[in-house]
N, C-alpha and C. Protein backbone atom coordinates (compact mmCIF):
# COMPACT_ATOMS: atom_id res chain seq x y z
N UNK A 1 -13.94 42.11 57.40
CA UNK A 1 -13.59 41.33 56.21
C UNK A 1 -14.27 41.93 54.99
N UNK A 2 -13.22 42.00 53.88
CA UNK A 2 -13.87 42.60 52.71
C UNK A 2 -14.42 41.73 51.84
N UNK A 3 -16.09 41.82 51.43
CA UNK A 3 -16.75 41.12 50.57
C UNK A 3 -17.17 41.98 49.65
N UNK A 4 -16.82 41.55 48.18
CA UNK A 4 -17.84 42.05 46.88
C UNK A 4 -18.35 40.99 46.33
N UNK A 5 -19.78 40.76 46.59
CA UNK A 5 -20.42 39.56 45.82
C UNK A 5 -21.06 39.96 44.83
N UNK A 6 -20.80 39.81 43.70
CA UNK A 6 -22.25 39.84 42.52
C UNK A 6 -22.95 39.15 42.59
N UNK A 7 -23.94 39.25 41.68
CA UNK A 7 -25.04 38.62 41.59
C UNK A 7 -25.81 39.22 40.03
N UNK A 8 -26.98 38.77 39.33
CA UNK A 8 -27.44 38.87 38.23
C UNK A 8 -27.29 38.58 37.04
N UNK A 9 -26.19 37.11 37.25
CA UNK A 9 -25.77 36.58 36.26
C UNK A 9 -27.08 35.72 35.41
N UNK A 10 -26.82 35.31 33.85
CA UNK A 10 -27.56 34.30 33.56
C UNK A 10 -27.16 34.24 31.87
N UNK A 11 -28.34 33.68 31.40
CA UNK A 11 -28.57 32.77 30.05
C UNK A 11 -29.28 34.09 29.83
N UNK A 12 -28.56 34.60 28.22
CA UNK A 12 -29.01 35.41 27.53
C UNK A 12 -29.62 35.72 26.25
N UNK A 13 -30.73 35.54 25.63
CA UNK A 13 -30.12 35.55 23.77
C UNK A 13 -29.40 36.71 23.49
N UNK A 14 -28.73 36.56 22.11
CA UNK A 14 -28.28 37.44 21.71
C UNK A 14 -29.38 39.07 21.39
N UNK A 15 -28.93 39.72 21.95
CA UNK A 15 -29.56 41.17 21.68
C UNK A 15 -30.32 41.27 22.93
N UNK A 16 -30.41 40.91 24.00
CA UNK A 16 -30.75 40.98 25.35
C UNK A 16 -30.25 41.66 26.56
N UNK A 17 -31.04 41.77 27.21
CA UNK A 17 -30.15 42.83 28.30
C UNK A 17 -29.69 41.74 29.45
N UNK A 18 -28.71 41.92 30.51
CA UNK A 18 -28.82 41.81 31.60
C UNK A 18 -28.54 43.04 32.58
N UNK A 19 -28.76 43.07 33.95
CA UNK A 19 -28.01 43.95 34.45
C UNK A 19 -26.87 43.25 36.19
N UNK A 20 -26.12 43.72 36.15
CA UNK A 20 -25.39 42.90 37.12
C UNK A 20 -25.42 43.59 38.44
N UNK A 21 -25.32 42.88 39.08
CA UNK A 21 -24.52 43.61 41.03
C UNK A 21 -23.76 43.38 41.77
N UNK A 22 -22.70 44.40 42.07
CA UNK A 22 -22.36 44.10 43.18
C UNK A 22 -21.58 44.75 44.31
N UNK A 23 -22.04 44.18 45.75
CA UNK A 23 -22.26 44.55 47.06
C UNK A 23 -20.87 44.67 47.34
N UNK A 24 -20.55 45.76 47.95
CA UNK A 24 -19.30 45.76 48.43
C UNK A 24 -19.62 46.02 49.73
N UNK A 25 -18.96 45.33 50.82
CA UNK A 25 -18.78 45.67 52.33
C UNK A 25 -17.62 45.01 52.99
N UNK A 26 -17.27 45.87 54.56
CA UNK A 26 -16.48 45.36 55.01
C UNK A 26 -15.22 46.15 55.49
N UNK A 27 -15.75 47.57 54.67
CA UNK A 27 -14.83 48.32 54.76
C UNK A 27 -14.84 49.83 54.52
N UNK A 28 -14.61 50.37 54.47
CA UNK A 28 -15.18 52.00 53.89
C UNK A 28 -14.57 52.05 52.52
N UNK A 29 -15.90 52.29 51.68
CA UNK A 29 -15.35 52.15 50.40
C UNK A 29 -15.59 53.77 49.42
N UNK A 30 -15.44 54.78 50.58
CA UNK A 30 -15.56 56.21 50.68
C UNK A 30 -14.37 56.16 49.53
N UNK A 31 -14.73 56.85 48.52
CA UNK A 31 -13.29 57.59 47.95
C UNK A 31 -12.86 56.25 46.74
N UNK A 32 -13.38 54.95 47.01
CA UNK A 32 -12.52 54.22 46.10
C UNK A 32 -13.46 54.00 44.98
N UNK A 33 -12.86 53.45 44.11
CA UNK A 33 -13.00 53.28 42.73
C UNK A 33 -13.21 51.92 42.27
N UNK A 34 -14.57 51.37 41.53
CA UNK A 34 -14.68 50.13 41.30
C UNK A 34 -14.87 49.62 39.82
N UNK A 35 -14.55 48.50 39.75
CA UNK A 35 -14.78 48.53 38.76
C UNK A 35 -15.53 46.98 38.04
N UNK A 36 -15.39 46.57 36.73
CA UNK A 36 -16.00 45.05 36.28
C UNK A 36 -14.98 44.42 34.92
N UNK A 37 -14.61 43.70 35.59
CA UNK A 37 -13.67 42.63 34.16
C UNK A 37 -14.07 41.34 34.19
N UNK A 38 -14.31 41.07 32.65
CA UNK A 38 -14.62 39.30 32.55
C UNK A 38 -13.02 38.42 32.06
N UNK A 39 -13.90 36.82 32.24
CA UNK A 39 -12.83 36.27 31.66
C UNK A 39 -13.67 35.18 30.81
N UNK A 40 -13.44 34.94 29.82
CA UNK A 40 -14.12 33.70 29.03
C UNK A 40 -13.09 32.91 29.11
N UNK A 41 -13.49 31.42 28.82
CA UNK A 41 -12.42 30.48 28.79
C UNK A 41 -11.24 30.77 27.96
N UNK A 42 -10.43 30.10 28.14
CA UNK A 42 -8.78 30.43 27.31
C UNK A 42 -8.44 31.51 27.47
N UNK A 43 -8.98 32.78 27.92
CA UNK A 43 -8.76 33.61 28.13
C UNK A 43 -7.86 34.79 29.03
N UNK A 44 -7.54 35.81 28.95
CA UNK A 44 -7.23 36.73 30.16
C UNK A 44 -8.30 37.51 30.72
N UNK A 45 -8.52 37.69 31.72
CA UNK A 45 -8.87 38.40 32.31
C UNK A 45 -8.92 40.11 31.62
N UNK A 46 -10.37 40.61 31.50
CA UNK A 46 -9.65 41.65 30.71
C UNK A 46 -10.94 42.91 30.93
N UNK A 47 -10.47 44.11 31.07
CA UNK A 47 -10.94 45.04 31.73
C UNK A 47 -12.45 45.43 30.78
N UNK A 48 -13.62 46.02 31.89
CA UNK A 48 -15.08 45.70 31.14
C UNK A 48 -15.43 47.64 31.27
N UNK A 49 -15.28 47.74 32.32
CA UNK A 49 -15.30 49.29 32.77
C UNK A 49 -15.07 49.88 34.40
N UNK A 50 -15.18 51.05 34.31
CA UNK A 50 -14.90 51.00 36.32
C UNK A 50 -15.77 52.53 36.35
N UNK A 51 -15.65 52.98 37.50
CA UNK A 51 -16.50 54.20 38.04
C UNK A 51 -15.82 54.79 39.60
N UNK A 52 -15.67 55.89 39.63
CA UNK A 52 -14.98 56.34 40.64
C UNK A 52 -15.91 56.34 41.64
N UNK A 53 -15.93 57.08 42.69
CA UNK A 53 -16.46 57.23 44.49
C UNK A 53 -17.63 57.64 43.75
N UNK A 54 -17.57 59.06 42.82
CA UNK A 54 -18.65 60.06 42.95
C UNK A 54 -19.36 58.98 41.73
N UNK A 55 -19.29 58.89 40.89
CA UNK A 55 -19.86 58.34 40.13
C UNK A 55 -20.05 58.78 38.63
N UNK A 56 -19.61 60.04 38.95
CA UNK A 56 -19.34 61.34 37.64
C UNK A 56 -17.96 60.63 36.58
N UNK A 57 -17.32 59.83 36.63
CA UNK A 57 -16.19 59.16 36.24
C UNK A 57 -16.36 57.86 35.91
N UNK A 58 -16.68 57.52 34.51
CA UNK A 58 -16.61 56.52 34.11
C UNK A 58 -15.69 56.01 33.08
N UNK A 59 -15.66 54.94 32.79
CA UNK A 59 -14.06 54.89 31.99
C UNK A 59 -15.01 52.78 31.30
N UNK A 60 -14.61 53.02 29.68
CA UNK A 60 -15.42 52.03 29.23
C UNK A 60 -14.25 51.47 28.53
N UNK A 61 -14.25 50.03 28.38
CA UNK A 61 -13.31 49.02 27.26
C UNK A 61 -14.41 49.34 26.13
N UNK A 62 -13.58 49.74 24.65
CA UNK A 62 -13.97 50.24 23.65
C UNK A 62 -15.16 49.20 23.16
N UNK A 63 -14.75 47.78 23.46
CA UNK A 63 -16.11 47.31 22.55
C UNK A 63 -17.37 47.46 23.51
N UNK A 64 -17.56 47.69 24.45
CA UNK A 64 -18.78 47.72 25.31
C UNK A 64 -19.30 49.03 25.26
N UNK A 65 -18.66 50.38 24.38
CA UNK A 65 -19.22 51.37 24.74
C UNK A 65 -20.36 51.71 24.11
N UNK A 66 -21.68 52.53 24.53
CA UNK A 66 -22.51 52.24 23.45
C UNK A 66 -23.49 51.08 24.18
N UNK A 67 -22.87 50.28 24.87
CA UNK A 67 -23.88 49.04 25.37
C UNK A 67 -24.25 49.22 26.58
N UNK A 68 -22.85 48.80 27.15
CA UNK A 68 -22.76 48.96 28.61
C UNK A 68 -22.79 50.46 29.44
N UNK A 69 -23.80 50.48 30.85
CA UNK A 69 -23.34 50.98 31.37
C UNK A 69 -23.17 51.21 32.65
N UNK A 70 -22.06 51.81 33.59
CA UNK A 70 -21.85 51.35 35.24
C UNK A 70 -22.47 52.23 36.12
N UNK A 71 -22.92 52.15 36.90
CA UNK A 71 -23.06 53.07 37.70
C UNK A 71 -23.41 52.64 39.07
N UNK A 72 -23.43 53.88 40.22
CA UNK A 72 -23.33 53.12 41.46
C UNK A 72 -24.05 53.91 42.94
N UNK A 73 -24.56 53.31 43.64
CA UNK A 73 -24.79 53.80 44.91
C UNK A 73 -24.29 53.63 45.80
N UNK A 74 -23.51 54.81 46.83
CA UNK A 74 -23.24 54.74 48.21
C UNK A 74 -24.01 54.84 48.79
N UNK A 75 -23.62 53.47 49.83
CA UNK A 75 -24.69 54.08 51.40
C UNK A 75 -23.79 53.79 52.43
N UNK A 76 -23.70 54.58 53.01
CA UNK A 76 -22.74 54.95 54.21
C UNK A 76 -21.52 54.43 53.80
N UNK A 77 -20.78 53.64 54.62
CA UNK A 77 -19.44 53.31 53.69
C UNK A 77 -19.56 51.80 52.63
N UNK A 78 -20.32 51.57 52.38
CA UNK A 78 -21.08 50.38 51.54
C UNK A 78 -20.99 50.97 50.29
N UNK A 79 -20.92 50.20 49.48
CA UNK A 79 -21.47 50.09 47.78
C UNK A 79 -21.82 49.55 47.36
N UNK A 80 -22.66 49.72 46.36
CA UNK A 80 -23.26 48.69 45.35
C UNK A 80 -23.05 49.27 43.93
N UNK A 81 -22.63 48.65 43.33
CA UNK A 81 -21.84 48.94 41.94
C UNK A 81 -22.80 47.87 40.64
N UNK A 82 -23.38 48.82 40.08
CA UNK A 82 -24.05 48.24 38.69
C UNK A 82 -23.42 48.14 37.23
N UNK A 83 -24.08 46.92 36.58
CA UNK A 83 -23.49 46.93 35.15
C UNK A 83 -24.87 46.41 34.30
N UNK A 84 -25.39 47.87 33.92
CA UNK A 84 -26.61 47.49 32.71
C UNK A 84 -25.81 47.06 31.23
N UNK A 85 -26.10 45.68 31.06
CA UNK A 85 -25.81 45.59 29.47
C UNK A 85 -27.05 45.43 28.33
N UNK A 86 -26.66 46.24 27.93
CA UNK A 86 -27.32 45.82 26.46
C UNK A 86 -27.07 45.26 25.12
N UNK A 87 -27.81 45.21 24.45
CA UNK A 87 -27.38 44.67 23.18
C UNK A 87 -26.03 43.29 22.96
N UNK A 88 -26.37 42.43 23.95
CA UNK A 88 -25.67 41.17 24.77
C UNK A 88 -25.09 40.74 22.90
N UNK A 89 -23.80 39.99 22.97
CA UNK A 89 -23.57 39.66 21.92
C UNK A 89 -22.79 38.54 22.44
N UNK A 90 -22.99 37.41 21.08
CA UNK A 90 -21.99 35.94 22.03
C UNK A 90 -20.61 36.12 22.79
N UNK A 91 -20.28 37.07 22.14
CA UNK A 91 -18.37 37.69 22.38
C UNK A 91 -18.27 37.94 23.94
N UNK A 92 -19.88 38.44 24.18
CA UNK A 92 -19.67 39.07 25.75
C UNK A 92 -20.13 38.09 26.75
N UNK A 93 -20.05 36.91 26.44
CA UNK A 93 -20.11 35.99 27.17
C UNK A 93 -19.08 35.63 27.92
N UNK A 94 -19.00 35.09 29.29
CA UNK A 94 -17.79 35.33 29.89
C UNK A 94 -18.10 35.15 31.79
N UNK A 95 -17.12 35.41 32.53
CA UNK A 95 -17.35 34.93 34.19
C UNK A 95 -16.78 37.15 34.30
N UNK A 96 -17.76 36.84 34.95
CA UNK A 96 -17.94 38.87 35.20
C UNK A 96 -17.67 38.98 36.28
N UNK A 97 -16.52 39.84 36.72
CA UNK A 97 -15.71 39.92 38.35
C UNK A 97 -15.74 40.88 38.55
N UNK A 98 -16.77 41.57 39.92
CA UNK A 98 -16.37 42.91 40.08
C UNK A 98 -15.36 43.11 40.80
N UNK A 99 -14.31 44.30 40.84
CA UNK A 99 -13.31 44.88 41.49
C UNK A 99 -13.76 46.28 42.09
N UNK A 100 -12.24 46.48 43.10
CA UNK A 100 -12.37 47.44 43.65
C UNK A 100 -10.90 47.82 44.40
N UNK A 101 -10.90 48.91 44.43
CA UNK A 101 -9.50 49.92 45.21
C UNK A 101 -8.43 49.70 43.94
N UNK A 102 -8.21 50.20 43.12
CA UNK A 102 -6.95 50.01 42.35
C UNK A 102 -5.85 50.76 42.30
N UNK A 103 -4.33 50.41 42.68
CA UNK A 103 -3.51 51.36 42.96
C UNK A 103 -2.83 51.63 42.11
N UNK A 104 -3.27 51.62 40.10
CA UNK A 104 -2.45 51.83 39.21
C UNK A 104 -3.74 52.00 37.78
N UNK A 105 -3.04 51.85 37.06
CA UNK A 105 -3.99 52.16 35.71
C UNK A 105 -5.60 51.42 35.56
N UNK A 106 -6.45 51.88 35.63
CA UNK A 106 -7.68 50.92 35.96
C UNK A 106 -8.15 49.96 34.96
N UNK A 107 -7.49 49.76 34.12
CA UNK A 107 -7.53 48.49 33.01
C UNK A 107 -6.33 47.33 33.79
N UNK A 108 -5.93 47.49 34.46
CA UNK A 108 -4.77 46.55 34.42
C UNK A 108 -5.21 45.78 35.70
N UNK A 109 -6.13 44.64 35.91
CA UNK A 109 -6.18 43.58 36.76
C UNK A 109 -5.13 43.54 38.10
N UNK A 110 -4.31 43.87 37.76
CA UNK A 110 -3.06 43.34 38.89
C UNK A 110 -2.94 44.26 39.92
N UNK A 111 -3.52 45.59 39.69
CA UNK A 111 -3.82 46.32 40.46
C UNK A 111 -4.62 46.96 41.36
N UNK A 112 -5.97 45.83 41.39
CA UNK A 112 -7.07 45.74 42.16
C UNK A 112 -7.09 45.26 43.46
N UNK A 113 -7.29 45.76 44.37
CA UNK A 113 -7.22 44.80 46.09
C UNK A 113 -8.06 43.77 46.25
N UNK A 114 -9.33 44.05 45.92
CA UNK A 114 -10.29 43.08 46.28
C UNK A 114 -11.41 43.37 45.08
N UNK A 115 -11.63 41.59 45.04
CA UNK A 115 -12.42 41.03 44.26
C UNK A 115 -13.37 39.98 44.37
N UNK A 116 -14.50 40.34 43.31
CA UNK A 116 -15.37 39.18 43.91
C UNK A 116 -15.41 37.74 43.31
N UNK A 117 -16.28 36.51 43.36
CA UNK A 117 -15.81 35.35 43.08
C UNK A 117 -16.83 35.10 41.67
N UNK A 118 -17.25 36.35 40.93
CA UNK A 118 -17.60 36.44 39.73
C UNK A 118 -19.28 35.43 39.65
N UNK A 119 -19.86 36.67 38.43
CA UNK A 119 -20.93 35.97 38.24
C UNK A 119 -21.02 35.85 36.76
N UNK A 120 -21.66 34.13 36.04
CA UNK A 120 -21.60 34.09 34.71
C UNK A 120 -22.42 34.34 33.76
N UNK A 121 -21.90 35.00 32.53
CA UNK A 121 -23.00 35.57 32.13
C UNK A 121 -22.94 34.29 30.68
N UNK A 122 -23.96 34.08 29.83
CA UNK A 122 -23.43 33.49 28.78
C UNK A 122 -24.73 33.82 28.03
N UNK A 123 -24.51 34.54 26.74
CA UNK A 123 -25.50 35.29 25.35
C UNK A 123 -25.23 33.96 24.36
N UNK A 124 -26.04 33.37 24.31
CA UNK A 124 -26.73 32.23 23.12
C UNK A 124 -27.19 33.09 21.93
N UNK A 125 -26.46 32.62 20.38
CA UNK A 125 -26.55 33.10 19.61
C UNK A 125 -28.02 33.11 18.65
C-alpha cells in the first residue's frame, strides 16, 4: 500500500521559516518524480514545486522561487521529499499536499497517482 505522509506543518509569523516532510513508501519510488501543491480555502489546488528521482531537477511555481526549496533523499526504494520555506508570507498559507508519480505536465494536479492527506501550514501577519 502506497503511503506519503507529511508532516512539519504549523503557525508561522510572517518572514519565518518552516520546513516540511514527506515519507513516501509502499512502493519503489526508484525513477519517480515528486512533488508539493497547496490549497487555501476557496481555492484550487495549485502547483508549489516538484523534483525528479535524482534530485538534479527541480521545477518551482514562480512566486515561491527565491524562497522555497525541494529537495530529497532516497533510501532504497523509499523517499523522503523536503520543502524548506522561507521568507513565509500570509499568501502562502494554505493545506500543503505532497505528490508523487505524475504521468503528464508536473503543474497539473490531475496527473499525480498518489497523494498525501496534507499538512497545514498558516503565516500570521
Amino acid at each position: 500500500q502506497v503511503q506519503l505522509v507529511e508532516s512539519g506543518g504549523g503557525l508561522v509569523q510572517a518572514g519565518g521559516s518552516l520546513r516540511l516532510s514527506c515519507t513516501a513508501s509502499g512502493r519503489s519510488f526508484s525513477g519517480v518524480t515528486m512533488g508539493w501543491f497547496r490549497q487555501a480555502p476557496g481555492k484550487e489546488r495549485e502547483f508549489v514545486t516538484a523534483i525528479d528521482w535524482s534530485g538534479i531537477n527541480t521545477y518551482y511555481e514562480e512566486s515561491v522561487k527565491g524562497r522555497f526549496t525541494i529537495s530529497r533523499t532516497n533510501v532504497n526504494k523509499n523517499a523522503v521529499v523536503y520543502l524548506q520555506m522561507n521568507s513565509l508570507k500570509s499568501t502562502d498559507t494554505a493545506l500543503y499536499y505532497c505528490a508523487a508519480s505524475p504521468r503528464g505536465r508536473l503543474s497539473d494536479a490531475s496527473v499525480y497517482d498518489y497523494w498525501g492527506q496534507g499538512t497545514q501550514v498558516t503565516v500570521s501577519s
